[in-house]
N, C-alpha and C. Protein backbone atom coordinates (compact mmCIF):
# COMPACT_ATOMS: atom_id res chain seq x y z
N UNK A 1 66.57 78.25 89.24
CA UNK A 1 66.31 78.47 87.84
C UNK A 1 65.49 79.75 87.64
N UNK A 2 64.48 79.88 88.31
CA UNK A 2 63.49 80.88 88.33
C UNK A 2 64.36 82.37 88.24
N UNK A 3 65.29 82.50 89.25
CA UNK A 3 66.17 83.43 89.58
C UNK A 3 67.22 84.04 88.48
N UNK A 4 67.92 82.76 88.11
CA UNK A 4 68.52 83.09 86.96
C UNK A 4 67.53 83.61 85.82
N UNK A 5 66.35 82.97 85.47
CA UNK A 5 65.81 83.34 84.62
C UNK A 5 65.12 85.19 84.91
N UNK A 6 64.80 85.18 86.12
CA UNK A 6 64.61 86.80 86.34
C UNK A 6 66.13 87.79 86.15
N UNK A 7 67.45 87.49 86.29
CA UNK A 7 68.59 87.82 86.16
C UNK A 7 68.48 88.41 84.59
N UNK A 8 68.08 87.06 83.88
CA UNK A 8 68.63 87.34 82.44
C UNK A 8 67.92 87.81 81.87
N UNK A 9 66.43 87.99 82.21
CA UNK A 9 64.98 88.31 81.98
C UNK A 9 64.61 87.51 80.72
N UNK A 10 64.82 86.16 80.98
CA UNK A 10 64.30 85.09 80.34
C UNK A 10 63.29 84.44 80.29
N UNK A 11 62.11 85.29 80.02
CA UNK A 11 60.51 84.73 80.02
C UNK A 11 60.71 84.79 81.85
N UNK A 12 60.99 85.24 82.20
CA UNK A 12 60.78 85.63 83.78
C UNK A 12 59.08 85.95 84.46
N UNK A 13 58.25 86.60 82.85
CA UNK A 13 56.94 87.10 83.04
C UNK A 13 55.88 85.70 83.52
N UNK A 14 56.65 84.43 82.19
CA UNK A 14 56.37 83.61 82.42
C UNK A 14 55.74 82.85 84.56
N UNK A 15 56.65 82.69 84.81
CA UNK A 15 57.04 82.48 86.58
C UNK A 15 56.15 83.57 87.26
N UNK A 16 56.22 84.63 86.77
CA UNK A 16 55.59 85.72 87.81
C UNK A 16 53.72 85.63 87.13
N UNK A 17 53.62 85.19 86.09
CA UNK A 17 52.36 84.76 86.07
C UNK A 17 51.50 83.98 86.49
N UNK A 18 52.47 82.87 86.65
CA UNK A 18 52.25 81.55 87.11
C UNK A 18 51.66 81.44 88.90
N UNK A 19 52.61 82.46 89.13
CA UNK A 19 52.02 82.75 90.68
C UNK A 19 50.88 83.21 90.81
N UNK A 20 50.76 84.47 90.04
CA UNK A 20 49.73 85.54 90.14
C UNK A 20 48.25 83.90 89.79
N UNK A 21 48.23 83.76 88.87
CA UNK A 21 47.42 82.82 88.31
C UNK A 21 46.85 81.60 89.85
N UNK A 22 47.95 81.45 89.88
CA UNK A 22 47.60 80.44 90.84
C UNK A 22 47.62 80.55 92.47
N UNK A 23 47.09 82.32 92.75
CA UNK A 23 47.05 82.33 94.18
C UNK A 23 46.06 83.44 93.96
N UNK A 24 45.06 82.97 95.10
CA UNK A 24 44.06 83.90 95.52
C UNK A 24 43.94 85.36 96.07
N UNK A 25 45.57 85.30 97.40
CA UNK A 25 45.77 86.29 98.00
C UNK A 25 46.50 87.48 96.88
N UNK A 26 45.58 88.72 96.97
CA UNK A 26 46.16 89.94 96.42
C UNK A 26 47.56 90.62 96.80
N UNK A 27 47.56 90.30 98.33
CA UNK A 27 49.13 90.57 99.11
C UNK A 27 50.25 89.84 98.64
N UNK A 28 49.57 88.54 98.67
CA UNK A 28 50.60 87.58 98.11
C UNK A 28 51.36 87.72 96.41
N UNK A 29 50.36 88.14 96.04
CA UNK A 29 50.64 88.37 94.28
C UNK A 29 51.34 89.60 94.46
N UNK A 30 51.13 90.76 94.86
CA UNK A 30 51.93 92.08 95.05
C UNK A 30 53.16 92.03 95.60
N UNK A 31 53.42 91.03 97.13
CA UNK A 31 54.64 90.74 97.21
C UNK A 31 55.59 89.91 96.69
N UNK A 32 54.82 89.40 96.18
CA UNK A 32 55.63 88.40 94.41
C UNK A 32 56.02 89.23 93.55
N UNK A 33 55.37 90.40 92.88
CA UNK A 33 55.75 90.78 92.04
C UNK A 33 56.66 92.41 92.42
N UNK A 34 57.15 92.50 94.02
CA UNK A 34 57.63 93.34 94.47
C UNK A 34 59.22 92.62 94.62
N UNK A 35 58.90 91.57 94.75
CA UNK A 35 59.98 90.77 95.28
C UNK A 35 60.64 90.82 93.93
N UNK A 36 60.01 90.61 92.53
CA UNK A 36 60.67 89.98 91.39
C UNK A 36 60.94 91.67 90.53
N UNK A 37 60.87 92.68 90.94
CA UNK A 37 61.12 93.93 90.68
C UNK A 37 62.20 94.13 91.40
N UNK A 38 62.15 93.99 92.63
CA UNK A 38 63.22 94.29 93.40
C UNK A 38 64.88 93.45 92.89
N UNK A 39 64.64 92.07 92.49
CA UNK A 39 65.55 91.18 92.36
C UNK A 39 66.11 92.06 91.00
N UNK A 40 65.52 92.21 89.68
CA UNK A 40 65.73 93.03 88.36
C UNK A 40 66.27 94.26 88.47
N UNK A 41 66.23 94.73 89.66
CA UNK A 41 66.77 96.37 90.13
C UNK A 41 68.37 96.14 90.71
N UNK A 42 68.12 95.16 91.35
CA UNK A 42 69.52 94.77 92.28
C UNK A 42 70.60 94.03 91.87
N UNK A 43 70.17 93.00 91.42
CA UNK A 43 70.76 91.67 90.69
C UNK A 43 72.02 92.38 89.39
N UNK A 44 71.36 93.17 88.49
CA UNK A 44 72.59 93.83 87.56
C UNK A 44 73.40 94.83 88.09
N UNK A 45 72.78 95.29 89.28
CA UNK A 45 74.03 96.13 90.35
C UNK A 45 74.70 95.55 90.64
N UNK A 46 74.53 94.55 91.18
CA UNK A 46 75.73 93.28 92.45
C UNK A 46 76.82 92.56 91.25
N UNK A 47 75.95 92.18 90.18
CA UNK A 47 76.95 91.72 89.23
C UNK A 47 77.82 92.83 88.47
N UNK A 48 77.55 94.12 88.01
CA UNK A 48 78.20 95.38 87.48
C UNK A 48 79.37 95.46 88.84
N UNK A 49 79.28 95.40 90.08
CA UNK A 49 80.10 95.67 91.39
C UNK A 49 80.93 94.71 91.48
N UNK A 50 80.49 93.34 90.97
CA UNK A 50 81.39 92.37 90.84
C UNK A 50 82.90 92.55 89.94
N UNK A 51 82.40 92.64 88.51
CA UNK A 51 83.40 93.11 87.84
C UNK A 51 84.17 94.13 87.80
N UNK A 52 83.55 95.21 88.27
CA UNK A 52 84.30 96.51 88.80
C UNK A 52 85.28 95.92 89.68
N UNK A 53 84.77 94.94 90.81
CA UNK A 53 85.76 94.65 91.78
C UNK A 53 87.26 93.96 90.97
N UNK A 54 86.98 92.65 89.62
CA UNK A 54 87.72 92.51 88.86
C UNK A 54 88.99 93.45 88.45
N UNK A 55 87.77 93.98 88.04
CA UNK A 55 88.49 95.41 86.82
C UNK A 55 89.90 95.82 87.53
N UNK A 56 89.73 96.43 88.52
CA UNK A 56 90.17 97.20 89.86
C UNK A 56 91.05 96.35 90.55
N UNK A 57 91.23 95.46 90.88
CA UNK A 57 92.19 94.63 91.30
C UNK A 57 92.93 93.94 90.27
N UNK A 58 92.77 93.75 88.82
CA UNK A 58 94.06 94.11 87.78
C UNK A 58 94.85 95.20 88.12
N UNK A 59 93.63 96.52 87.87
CA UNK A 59 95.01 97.37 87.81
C UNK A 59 96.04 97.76 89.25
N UNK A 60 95.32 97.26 90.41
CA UNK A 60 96.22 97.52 91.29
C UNK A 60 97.25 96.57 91.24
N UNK A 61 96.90 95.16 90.78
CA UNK A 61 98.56 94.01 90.47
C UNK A 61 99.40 94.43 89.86
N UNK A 62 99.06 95.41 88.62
CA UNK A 62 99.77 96.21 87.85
C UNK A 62 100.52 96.83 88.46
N UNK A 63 100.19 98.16 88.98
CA UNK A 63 100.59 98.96 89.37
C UNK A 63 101.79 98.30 91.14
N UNK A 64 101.30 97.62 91.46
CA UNK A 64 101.93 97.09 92.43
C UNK A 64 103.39 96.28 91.93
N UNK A 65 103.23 95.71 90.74
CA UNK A 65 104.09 94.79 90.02
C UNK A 65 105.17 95.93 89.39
N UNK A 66 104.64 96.80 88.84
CA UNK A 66 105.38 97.93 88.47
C UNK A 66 106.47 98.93 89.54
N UNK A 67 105.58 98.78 90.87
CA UNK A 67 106.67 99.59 91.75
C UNK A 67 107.06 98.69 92.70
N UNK A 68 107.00 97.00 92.42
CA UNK A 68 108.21 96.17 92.56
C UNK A 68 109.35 96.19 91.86
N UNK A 69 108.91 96.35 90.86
CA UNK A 69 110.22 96.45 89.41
C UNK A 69 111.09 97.62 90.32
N UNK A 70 110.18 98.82 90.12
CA UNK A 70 111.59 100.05 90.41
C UNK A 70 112.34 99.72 91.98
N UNK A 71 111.28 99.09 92.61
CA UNK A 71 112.49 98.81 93.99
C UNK A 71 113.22 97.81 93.93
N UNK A 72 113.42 97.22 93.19
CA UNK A 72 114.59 96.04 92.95
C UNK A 72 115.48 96.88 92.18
N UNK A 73 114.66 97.81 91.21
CA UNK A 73 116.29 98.26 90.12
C UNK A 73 116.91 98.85 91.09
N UNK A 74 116.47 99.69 92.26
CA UNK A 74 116.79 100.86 93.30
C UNK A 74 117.96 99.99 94.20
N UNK A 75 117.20 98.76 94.60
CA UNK A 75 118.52 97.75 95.52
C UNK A 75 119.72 97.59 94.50
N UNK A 76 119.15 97.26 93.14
CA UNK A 76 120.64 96.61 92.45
C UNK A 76 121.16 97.74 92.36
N UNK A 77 120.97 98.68 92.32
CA UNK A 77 121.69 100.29 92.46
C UNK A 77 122.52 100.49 93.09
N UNK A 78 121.84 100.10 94.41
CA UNK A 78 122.32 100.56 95.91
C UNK A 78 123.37 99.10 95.71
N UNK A 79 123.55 98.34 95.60
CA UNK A 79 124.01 97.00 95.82
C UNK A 79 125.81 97.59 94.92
N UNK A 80 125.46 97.56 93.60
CA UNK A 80 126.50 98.28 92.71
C UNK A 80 127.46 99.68 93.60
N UNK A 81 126.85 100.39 93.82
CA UNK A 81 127.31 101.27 94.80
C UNK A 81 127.90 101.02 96.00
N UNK A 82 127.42 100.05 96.60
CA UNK A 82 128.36 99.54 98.09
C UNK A 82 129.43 98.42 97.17
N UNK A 83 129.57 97.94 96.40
CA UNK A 83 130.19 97.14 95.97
C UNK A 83 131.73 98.37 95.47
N UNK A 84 131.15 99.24 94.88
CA UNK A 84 132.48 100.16 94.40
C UNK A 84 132.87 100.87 95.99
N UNK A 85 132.17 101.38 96.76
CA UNK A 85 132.46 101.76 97.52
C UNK A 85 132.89 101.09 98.99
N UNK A 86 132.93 99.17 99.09
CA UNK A 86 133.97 98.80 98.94
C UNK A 86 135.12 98.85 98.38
N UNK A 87 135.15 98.88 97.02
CA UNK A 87 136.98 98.83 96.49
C UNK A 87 137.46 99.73 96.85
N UNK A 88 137.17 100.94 96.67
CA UNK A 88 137.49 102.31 97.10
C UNK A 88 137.88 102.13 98.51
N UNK A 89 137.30 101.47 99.82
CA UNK A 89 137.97 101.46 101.11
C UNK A 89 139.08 100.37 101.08
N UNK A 90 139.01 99.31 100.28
CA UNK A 90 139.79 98.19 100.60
C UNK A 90 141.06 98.78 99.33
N UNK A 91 141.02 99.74 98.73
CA UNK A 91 142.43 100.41 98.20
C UNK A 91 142.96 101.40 99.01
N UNK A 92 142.15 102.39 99.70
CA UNK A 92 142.64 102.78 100.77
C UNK A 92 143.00 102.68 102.10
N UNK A 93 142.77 101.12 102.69
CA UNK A 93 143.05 100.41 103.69
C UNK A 93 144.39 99.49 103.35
N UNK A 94 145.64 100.42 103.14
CA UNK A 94 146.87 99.74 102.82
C UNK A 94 147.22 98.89 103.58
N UNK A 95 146.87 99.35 105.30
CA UNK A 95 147.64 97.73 105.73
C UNK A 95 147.28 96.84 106.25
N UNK A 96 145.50 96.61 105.89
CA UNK A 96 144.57 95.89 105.44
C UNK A 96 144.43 95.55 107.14
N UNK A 97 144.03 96.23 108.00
CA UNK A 97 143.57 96.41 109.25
C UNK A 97 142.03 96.25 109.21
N UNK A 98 141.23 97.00 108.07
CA UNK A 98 140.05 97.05 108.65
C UNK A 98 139.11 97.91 109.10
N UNK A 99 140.86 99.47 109.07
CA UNK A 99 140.40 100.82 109.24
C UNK A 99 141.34 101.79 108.20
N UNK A 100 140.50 102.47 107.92
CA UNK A 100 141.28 104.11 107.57
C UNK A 100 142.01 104.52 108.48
N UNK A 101 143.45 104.73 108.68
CA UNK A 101 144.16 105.69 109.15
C UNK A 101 144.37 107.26 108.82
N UNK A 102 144.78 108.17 109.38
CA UNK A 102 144.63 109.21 108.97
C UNK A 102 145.85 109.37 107.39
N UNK A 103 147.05 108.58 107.89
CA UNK A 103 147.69 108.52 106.93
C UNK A 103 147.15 107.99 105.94
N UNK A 104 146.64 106.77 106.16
CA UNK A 104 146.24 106.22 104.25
C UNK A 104 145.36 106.99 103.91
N UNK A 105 144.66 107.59 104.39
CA UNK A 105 143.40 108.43 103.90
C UNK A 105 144.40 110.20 103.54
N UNK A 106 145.36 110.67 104.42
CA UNK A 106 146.30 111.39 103.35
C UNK A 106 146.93 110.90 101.71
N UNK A 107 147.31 109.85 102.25
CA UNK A 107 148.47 108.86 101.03
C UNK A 107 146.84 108.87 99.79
N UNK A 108 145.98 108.74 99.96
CA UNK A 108 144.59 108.48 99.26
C UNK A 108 144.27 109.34 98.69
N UNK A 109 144.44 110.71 98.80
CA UNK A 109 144.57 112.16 98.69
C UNK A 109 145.03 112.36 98.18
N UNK A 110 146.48 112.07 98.65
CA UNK A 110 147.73 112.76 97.51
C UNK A 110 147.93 112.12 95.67
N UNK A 111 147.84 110.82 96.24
CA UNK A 111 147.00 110.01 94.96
C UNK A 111 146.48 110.75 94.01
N UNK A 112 145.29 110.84 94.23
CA UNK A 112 144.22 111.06 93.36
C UNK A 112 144.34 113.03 93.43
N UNK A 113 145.05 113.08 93.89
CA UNK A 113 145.75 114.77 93.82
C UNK A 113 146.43 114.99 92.43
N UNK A 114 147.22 113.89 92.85
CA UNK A 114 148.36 114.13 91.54
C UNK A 114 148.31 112.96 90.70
N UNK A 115 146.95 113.00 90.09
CA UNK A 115 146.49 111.77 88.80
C UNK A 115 147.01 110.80 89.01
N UNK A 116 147.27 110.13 90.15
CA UNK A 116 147.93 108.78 90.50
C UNK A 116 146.22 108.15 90.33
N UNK A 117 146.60 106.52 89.74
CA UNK A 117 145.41 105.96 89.87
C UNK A 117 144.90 105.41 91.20
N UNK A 118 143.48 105.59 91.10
CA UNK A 118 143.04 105.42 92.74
C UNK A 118 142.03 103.41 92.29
């Protein structure tokens, strides 16, 4: 409680009096009230570092989520593209072997030479 209350600086003076008041040793009261300076110095750093850490790991989900998007549009791309470029071999693989011959790949030529549909 004490802690939180030095955090929020909630009558915190309160607690650090209370010590001072009720101890004889001068060391002891100085390192009380070094200790409760120190905590007020640090304490809104660690929590400011906290949320930064927040902050900062949004925007990298973002940004990470974002150049998931473009590599999926990039596969369905690539995906569309081997898909035509299947048809394109399996119209020029006339006698459905499995390979280009030199002939169907002429006959493929002459085709699309002379506005024949390919």
């Amino acid at each position: 409680m004490t802690l939180l209350q030095i955090l929020t600086l909630d009558s915190w003076t309160n607690t650090a009096r209370l010590v001072q008041n009720n101890s004889d040793d001068m060391g002891y009261i100085l390192l009380v009230w070094f200790m409760y300076v120190l905590f007020i110095l640090l304490a809104p750093l660690m929590m400011l570092n906290c949320l930064n850490a927040i902050f900062v790991e949004g925007v990298i989900t973002k940004i990470t989520h974002k150049k998931l998007e473009k590599v999926k549009e990039e596969m369905d791309h690539k995906k569309l593209l081997l898909g035509n470029l299947e048809e394109i071999f399996r119209k020029m693989d006339t006698s459905g072997d499995g390979y280009v011959s030199r002939m169907e790949l002429n006959d493929a030529f002459m085709l699309t030479r002379w506005g024949g549909a390919f």
